[in-house]
N, C-alpha and C. Protein backbone atom coordinates (compact mmCIF):
# COMPACT_ATOMS: atom_id res chain seq x y z
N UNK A 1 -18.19 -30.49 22.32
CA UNK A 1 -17.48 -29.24 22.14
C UNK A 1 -18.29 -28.13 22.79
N UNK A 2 -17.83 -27.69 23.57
CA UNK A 2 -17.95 -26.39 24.40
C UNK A 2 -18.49 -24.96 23.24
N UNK A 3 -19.47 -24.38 23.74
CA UNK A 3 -20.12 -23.43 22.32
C UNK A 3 -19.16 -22.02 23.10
N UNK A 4 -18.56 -21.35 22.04
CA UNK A 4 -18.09 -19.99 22.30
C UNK A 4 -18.96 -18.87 23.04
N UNK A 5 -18.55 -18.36 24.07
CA UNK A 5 -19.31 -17.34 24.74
C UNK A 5 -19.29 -15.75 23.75
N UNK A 6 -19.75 -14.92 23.67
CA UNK A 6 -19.98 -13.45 23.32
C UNK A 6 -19.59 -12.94 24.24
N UNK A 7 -18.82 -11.83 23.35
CA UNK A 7 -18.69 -10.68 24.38
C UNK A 7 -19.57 -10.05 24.90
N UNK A 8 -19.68 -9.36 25.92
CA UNK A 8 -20.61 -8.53 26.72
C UNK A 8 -20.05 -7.53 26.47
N UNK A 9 -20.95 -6.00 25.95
CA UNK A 9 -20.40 -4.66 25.55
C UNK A 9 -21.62 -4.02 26.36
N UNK A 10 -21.01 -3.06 26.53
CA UNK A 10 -21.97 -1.68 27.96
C UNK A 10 -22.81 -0.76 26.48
N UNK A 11 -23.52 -0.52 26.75
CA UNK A 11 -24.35 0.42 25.70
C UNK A 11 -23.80 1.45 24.78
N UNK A 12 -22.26 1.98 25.78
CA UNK A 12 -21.01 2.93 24.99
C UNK A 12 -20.24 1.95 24.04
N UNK A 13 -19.63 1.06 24.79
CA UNK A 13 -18.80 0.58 23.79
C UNK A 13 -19.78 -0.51 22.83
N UNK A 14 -20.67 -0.61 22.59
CA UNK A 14 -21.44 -1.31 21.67
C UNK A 14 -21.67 0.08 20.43
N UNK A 15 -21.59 1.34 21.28
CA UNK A 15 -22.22 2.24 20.01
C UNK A 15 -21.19 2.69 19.20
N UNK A 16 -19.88 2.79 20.06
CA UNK A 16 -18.77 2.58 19.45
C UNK A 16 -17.87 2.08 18.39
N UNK A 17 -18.77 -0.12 18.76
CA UNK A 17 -18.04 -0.42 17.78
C UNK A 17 -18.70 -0.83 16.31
N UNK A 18 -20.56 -0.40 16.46
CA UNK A 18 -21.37 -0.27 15.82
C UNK A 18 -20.71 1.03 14.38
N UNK A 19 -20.24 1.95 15.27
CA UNK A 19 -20.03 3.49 14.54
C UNK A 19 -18.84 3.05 13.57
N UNK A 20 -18.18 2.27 14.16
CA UNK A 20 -16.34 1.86 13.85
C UNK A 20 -16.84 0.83 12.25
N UNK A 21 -17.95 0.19 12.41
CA UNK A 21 -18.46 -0.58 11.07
C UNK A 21 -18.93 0.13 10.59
N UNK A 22 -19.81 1.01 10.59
CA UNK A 22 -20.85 1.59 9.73
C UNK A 22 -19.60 2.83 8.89
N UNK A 23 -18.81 2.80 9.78
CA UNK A 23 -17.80 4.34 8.91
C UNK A 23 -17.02 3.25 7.91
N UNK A 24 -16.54 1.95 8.89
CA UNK A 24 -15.78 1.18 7.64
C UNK A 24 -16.73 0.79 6.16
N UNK A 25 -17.70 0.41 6.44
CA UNK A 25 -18.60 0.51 5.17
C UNK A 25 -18.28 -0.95 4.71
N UNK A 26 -17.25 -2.06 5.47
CA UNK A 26 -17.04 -3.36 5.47
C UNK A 26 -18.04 -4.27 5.78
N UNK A 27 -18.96 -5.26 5.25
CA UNK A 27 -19.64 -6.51 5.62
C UNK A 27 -19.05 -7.41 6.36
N UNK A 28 -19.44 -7.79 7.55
CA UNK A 28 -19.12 -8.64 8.54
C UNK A 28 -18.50 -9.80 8.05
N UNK A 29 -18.72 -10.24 7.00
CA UNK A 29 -18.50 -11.70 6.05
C UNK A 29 -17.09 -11.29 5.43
N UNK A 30 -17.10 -10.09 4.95
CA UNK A 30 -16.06 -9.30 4.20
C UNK A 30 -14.14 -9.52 5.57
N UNK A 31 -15.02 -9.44 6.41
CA UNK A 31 -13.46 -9.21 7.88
C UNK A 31 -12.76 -11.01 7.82
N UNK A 32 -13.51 -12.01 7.18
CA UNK A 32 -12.95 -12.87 7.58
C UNK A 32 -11.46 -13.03 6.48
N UNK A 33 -11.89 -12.31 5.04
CA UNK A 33 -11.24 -12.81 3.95
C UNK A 33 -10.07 -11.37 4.29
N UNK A 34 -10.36 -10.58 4.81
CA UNK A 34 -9.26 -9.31 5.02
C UNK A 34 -9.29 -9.02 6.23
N UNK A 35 -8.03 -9.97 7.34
CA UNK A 35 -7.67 -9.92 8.53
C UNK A 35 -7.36 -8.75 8.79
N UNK A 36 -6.27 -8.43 7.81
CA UNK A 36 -5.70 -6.76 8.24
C UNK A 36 -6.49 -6.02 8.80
N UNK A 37 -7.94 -6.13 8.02
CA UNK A 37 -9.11 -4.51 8.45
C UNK A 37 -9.57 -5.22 9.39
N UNK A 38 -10.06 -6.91 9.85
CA UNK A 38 -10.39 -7.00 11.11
C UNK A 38 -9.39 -6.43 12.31
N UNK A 39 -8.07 -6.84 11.95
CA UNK A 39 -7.26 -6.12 13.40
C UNK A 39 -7.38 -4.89 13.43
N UNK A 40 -7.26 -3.55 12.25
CA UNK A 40 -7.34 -2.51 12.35
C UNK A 40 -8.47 -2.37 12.78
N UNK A 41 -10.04 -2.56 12.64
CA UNK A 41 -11.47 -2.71 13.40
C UNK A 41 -10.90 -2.78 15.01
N UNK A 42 -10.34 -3.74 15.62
CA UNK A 42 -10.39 -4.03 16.74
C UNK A 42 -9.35 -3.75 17.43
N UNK A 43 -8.08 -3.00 17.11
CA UNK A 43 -7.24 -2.17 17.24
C UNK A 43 -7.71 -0.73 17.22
N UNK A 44 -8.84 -0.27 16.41
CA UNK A 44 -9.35 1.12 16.79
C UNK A 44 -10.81 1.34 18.01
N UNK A 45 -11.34 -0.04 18.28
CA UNK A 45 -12.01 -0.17 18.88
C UNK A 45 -11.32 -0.21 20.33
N UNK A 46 -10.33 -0.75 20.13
CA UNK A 46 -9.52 -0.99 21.53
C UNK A 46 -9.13 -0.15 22.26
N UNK A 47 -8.57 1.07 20.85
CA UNK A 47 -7.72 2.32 21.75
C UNK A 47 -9.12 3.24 22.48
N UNK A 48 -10.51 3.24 21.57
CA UNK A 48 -11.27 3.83 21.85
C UNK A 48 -12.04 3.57 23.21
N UNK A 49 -11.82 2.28 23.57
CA UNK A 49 -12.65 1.79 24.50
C UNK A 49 -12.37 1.61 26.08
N UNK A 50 -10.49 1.49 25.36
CA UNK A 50 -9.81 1.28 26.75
C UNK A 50 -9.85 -0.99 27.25
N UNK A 51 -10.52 -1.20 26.30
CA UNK A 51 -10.82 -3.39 26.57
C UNK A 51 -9.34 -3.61 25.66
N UNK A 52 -9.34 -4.92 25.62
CA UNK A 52 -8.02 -5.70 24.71
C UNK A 52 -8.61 -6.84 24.46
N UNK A 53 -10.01 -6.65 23.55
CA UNK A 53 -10.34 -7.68 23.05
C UNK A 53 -9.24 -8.27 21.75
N UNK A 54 -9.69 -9.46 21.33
CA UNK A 54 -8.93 -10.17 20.03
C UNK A 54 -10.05 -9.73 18.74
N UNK A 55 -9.24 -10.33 17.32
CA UNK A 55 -10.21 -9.89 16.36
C UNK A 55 -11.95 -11.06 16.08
N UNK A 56 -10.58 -12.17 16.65
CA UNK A 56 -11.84 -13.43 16.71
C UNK A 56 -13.03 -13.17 17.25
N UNK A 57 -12.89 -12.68 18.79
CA UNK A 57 -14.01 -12.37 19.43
C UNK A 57 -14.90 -11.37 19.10
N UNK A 58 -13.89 -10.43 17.95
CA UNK A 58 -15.04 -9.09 17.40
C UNK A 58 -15.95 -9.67 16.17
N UNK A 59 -15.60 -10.58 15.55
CA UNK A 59 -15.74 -11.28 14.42
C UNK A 59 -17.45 -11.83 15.01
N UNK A 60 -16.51 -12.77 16.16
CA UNK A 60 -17.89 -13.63 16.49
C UNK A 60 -18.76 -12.84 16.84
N UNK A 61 -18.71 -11.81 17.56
CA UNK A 61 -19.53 -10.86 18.51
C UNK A 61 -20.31 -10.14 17.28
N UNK A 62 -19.66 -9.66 16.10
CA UNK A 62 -20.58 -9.07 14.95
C UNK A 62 -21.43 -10.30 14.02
N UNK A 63 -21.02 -11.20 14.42
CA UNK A 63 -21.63 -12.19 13.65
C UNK A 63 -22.69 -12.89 14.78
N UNK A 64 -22.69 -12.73 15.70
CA UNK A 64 -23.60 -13.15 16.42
C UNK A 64 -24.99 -12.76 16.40
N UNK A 65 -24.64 -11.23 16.83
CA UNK A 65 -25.76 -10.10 16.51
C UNK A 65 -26.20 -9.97 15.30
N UNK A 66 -25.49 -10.08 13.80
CA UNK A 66 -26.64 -9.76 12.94
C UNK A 66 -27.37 -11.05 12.81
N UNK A 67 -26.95 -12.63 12.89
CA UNK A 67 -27.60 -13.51 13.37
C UNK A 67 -28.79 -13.35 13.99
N UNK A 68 -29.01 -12.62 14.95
CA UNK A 68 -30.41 -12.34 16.01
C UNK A 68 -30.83 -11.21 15.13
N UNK A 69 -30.43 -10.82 14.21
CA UNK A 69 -31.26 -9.03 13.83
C UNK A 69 -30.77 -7.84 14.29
N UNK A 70 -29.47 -8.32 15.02
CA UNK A 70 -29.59 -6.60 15.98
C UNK A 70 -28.00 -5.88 15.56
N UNK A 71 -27.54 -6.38 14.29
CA UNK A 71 -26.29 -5.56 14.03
C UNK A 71 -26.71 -4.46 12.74
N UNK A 72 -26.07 -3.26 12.72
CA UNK A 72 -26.77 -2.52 11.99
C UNK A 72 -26.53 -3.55 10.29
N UNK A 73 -26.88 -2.63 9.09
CA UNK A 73 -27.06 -3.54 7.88
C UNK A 73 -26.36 -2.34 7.01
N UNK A 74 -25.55 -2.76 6.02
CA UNK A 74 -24.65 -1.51 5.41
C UNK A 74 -25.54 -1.73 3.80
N UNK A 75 -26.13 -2.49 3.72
CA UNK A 75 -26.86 -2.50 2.13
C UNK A 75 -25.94 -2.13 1.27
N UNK A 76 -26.55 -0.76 0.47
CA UNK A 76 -26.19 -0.57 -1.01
C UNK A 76 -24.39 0.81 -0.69
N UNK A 77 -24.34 0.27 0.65
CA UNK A 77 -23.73 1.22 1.66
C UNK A 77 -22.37 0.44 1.85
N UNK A 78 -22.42 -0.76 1.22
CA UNK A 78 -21.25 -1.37 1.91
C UNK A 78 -20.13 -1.41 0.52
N UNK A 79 -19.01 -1.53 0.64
CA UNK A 79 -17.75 -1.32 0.13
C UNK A 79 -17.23 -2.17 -1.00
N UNK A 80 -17.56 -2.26 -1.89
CA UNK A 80 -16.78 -3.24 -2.82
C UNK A 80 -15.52 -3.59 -2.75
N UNK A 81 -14.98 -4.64 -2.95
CA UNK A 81 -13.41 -4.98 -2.76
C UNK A 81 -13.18 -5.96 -3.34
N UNK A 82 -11.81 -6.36 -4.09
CA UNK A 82 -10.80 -7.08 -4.39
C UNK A 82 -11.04 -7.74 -3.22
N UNK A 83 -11.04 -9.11 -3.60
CA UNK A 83 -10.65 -10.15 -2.20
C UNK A 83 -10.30 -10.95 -1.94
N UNK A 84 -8.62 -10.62 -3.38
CA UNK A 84 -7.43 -11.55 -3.32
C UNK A 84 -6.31 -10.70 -2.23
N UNK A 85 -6.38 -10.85 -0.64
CA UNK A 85 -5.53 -10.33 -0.02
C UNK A 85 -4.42 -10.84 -0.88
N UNK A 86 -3.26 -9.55 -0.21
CA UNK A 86 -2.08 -9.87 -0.95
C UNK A 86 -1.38 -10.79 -0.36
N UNK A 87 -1.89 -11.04 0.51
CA UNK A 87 -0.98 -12.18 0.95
C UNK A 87 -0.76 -13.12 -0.07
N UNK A 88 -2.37 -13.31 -0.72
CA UNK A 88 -2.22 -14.65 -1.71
C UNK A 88 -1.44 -14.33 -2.68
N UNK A 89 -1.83 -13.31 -3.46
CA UNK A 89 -1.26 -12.26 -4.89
C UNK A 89 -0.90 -11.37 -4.81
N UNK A 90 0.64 -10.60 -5.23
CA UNK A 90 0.25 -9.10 -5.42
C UNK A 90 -0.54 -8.68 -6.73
N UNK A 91 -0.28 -7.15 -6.69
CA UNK A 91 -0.79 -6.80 -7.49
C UNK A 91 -0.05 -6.82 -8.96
N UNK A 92 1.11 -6.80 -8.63
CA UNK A 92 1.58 -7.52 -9.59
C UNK A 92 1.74 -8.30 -10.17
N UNK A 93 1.28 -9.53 -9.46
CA UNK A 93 1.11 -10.96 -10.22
C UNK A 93 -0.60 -11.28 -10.76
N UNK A 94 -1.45 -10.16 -10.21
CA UNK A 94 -2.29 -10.12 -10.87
C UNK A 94 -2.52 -9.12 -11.97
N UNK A 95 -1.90 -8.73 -12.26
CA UNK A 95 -1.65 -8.12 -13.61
C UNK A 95 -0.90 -9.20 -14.31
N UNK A 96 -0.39 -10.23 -14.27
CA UNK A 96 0.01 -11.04 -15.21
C UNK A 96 -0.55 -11.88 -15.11
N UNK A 97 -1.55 -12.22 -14.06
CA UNK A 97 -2.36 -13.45 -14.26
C UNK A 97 -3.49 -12.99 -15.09
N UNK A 98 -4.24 -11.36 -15.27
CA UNK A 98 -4.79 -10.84 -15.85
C UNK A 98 -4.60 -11.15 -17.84
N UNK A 99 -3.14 -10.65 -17.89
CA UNK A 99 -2.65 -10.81 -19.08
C UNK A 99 -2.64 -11.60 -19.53
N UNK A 100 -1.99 -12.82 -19.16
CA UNK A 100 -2.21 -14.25 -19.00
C UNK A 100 -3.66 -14.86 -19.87
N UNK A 101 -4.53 -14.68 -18.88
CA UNK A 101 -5.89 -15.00 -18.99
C UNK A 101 -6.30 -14.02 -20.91
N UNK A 102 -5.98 -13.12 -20.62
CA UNK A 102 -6.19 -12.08 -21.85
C UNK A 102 -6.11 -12.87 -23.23
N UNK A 103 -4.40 -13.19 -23.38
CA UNK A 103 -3.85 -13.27 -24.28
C UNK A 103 -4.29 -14.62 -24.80
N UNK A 104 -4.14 -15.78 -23.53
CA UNK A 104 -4.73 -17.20 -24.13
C UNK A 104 -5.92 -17.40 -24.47
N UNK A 105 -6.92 -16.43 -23.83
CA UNK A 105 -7.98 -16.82 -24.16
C UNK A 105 -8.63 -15.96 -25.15
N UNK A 106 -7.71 -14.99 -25.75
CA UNK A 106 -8.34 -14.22 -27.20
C UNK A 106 -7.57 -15.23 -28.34
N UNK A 107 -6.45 -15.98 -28.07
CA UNK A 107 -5.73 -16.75 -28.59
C UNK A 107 -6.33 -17.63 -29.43
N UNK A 108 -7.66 -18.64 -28.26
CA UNK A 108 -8.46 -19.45 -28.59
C UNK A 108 -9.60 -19.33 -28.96
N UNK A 109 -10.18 -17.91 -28.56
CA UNK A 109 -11.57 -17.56 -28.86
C UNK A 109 -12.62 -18.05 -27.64
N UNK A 110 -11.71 -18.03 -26.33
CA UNK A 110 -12.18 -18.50 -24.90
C UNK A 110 -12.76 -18.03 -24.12
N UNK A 111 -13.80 -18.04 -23.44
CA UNK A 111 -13.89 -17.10 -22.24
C UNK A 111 -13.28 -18.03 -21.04
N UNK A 112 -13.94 -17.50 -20.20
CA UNK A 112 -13.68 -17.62 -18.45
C UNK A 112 -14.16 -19.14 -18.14
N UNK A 113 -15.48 -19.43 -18.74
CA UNK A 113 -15.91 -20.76 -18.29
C UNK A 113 -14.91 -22.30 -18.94
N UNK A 114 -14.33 -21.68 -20.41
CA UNK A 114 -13.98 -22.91 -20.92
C UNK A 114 -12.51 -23.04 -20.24
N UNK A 115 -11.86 -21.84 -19.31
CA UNK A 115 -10.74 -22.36 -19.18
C UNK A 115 -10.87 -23.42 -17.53
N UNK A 116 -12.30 -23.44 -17.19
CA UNK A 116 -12.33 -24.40 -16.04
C UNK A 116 -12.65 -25.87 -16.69
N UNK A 117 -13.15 -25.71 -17.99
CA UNK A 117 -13.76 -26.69 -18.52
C UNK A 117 -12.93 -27.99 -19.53
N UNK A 118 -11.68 -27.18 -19.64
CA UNK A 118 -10.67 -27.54 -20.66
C UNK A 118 -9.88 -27.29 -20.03
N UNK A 119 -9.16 -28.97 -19.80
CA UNK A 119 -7.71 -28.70 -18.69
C UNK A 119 -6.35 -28.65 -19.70
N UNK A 120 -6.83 -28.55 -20.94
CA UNK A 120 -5.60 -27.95 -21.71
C UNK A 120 -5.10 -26.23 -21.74
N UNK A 121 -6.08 -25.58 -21.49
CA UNK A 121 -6.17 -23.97 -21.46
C UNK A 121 -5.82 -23.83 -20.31
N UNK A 122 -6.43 -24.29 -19.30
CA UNK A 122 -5.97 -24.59 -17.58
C UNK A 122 -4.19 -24.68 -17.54
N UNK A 123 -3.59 -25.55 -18.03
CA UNK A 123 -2.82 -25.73 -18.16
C UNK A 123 -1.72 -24.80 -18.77
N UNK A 124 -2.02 -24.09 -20.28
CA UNK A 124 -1.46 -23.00 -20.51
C UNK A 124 -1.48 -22.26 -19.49
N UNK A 125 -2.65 -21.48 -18.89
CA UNK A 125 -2.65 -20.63 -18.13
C UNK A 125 -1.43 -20.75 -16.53
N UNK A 126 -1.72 -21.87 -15.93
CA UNK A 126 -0.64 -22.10 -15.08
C UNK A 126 0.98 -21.74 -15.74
N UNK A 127 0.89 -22.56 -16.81
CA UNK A 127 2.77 -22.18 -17.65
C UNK A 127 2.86 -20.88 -18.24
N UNK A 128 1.82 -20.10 -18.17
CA UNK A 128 2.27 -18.91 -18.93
C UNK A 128 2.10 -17.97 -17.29
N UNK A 129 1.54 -18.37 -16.43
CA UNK A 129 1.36 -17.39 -15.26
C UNK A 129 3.07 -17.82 -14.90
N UNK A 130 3.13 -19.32 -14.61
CA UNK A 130 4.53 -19.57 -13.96
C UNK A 130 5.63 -18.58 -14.70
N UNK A 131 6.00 -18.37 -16.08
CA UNK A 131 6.76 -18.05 -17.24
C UNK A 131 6.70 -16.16 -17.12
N UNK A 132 5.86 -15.80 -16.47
CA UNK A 132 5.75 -14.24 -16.31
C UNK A 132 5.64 -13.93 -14.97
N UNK A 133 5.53 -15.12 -13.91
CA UNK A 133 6.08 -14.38 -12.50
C UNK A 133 7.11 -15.25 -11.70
N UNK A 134 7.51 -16.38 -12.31
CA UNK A 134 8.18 -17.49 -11.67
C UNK A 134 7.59 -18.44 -10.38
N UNK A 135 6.23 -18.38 -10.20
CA UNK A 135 5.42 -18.52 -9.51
C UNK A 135 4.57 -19.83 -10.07
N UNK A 136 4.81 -20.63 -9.39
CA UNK A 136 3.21 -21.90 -9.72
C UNK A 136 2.34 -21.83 -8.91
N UNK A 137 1.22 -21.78 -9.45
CA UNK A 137 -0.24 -21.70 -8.79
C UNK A 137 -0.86 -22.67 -9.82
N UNK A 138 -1.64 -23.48 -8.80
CA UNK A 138 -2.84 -24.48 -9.48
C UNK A 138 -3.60 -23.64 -10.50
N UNK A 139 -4.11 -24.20 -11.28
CA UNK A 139 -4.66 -23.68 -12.26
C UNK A 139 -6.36 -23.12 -11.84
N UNK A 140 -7.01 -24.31 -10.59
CA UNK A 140 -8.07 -24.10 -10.25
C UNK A 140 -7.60 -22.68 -9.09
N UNK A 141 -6.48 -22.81 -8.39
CA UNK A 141 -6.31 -21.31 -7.91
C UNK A 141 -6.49 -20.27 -8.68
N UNK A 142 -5.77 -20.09 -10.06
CA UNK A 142 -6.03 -18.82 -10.76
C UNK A 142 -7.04 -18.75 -10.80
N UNK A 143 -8.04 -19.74 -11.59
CA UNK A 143 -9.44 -19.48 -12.11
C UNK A 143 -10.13 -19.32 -11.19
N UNK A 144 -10.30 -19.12 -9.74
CA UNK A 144 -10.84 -18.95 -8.52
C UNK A 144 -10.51 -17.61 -8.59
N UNK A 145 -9.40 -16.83 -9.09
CA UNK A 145 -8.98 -15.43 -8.43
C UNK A 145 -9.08 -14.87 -9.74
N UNK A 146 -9.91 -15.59 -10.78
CA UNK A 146 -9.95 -14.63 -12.47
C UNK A 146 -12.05 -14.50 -11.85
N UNK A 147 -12.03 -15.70 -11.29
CA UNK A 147 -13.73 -15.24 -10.92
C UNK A 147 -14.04 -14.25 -10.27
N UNK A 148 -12.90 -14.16 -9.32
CA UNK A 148 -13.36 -12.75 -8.63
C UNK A 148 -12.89 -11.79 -8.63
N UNK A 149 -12.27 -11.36 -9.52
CA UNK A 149 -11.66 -10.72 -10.12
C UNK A 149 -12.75 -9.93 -11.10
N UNK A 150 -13.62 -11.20 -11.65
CA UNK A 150 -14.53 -10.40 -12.74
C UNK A 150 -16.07 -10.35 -11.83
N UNK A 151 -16.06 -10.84 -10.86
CA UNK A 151 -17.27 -10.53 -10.04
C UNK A 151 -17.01 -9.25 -9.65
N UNK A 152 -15.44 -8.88 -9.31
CA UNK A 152 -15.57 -7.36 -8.59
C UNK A 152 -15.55 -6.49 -9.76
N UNK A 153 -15.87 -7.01 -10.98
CA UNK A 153 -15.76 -5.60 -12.03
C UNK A 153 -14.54 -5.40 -12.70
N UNK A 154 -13.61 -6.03 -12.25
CA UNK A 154 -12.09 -5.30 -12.92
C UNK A 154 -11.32 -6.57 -13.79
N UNK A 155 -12.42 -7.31 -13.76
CA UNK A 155 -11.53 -8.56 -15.04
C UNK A 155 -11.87 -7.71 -16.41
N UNK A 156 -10.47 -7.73 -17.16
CA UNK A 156 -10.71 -7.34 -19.02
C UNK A 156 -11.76 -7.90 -19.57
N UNK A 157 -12.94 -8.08 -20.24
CA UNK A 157 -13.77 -8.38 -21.06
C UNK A 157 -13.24 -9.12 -22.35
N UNK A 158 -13.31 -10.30 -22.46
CA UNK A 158 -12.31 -10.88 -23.91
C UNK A 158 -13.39 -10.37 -24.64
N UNK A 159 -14.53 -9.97 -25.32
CA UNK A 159 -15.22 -9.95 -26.24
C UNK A 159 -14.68 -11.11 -27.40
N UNK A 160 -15.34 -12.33 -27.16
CA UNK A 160 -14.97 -13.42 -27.98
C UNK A 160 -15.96 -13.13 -28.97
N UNK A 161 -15.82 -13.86 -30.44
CA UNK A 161 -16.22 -13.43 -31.38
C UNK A 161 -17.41 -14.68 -31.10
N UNK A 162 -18.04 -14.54 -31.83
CA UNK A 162 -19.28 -15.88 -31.72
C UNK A 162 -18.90 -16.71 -33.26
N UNK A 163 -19.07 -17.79 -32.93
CA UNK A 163 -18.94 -18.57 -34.18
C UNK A 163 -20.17 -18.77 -35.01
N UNK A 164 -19.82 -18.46 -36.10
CA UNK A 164 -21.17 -18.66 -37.22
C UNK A 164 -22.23 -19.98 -37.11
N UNK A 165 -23.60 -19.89 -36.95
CA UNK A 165 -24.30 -21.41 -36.47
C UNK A 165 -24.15 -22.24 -37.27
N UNK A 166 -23.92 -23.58 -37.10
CA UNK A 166 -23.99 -24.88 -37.30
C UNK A 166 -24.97 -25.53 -37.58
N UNK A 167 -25.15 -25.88 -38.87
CA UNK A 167 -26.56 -26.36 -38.92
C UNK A 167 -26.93 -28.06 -37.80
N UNK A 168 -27.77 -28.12 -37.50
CA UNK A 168 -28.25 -28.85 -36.55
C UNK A 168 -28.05 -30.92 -37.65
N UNK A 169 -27.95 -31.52 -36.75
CA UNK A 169 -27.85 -32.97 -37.50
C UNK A 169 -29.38 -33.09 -37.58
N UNK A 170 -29.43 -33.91 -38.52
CA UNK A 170 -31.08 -34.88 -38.69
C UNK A 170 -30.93 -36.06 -37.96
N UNK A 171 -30.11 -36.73 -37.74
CA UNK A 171 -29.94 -38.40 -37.47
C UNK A 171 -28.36 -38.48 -36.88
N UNK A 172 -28.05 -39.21 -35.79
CA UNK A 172 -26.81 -39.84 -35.53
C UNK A 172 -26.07 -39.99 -36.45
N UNK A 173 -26.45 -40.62 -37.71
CA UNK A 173 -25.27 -40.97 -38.25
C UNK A 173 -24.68 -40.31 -39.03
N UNK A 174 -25.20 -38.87 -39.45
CA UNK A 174 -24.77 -38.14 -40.22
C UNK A 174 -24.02 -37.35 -38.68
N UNK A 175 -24.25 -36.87 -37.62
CA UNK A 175 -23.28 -36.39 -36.72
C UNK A 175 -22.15 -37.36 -36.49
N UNK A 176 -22.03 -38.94 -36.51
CA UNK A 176 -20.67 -39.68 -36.51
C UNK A 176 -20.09 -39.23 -37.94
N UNK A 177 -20.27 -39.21 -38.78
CA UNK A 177 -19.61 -39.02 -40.01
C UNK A 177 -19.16 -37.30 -40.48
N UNK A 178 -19.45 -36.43 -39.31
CA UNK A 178 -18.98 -35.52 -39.95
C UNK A 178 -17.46 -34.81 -40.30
């Protein structure tokens, strides 16, 4: 397999499309999961530049360079985001996959981990998401988009109650017999 060439940019249009990231405040990693802002990136780079590059080639070309060290770095500078494009979800079906998640798992006294862990809760969750948007989604889909959902900050907090401790067994056979 033939290795992809880089674009070649003149010292203007490199500072250009350097300026065009640093104002978006987007992570290079961030353009693959939200096409839209890669075309808009390379659609404003385009009109600016007068080229008709593609988004692929801007993709690779920013990923090339911070690879070697030489693309700028947005740190504590870069943009938080949702990064269920809507293509996958709207926002409306994540508000009921939200609710969803809410209701079953204050239901049970659940968090986030047991509904990957327990394919009976898994399961609610799919029939109660299907039942409030008419929509089936795998269950490991939701729980993929409830993770990041609460990685970006905006999942509800169940505050599950903790269960009172259990005293510990002495011997096996008093844990078979309980």
């Amino acid at each position: 397999m033939q290795k992809k060439k880089c674009l070649r940019l003149n010292p203007a249009d490199l500072e250009v499309l350097e300026t065009l990231y640093l104002n978006r405040r987007l992570a290079v990693d961030q353009y693959v999961k939200l096409p839209k802002e890669l075309r808009s990136l390379t659609d404003s780079f385009n009109a600016l530049t007068g080229r008709a590059d593609v988004p692929e080639d801007i993709l690779h070309f920013m990923r090339t360079k911070r690879k070697i060290g030489k693309w700028p770095k947005l740190g504590d500078t870069a943009r938080k985001v949702i990064t269920i494009p809507n293509e996958i979800m709207t926002s409306e079906e994540i508000d009921a996959l939200e609710s969803s998640y809410v209701k079953i798992g204050k239901a049970h006294q659940k968090g986030n981990d047991s509904f990957a862990h327990e394919p009976e809760l898994m399961r609610e969750l799919e029939n109660d998401f299907l039942k409030e948007t008419g929509r089936f989604v795998f269950g490991s889909q939701l729980l993929a988009i409830l993770t990041t959902l609460r990685k970006d900050g905006v999942l509800e907090a169940l505050k599950i109650q903790k269960h009172e401790q259990h005293k510990s067994f002495d011997d096996m056979d008093e844990a078979a017999n309980m």
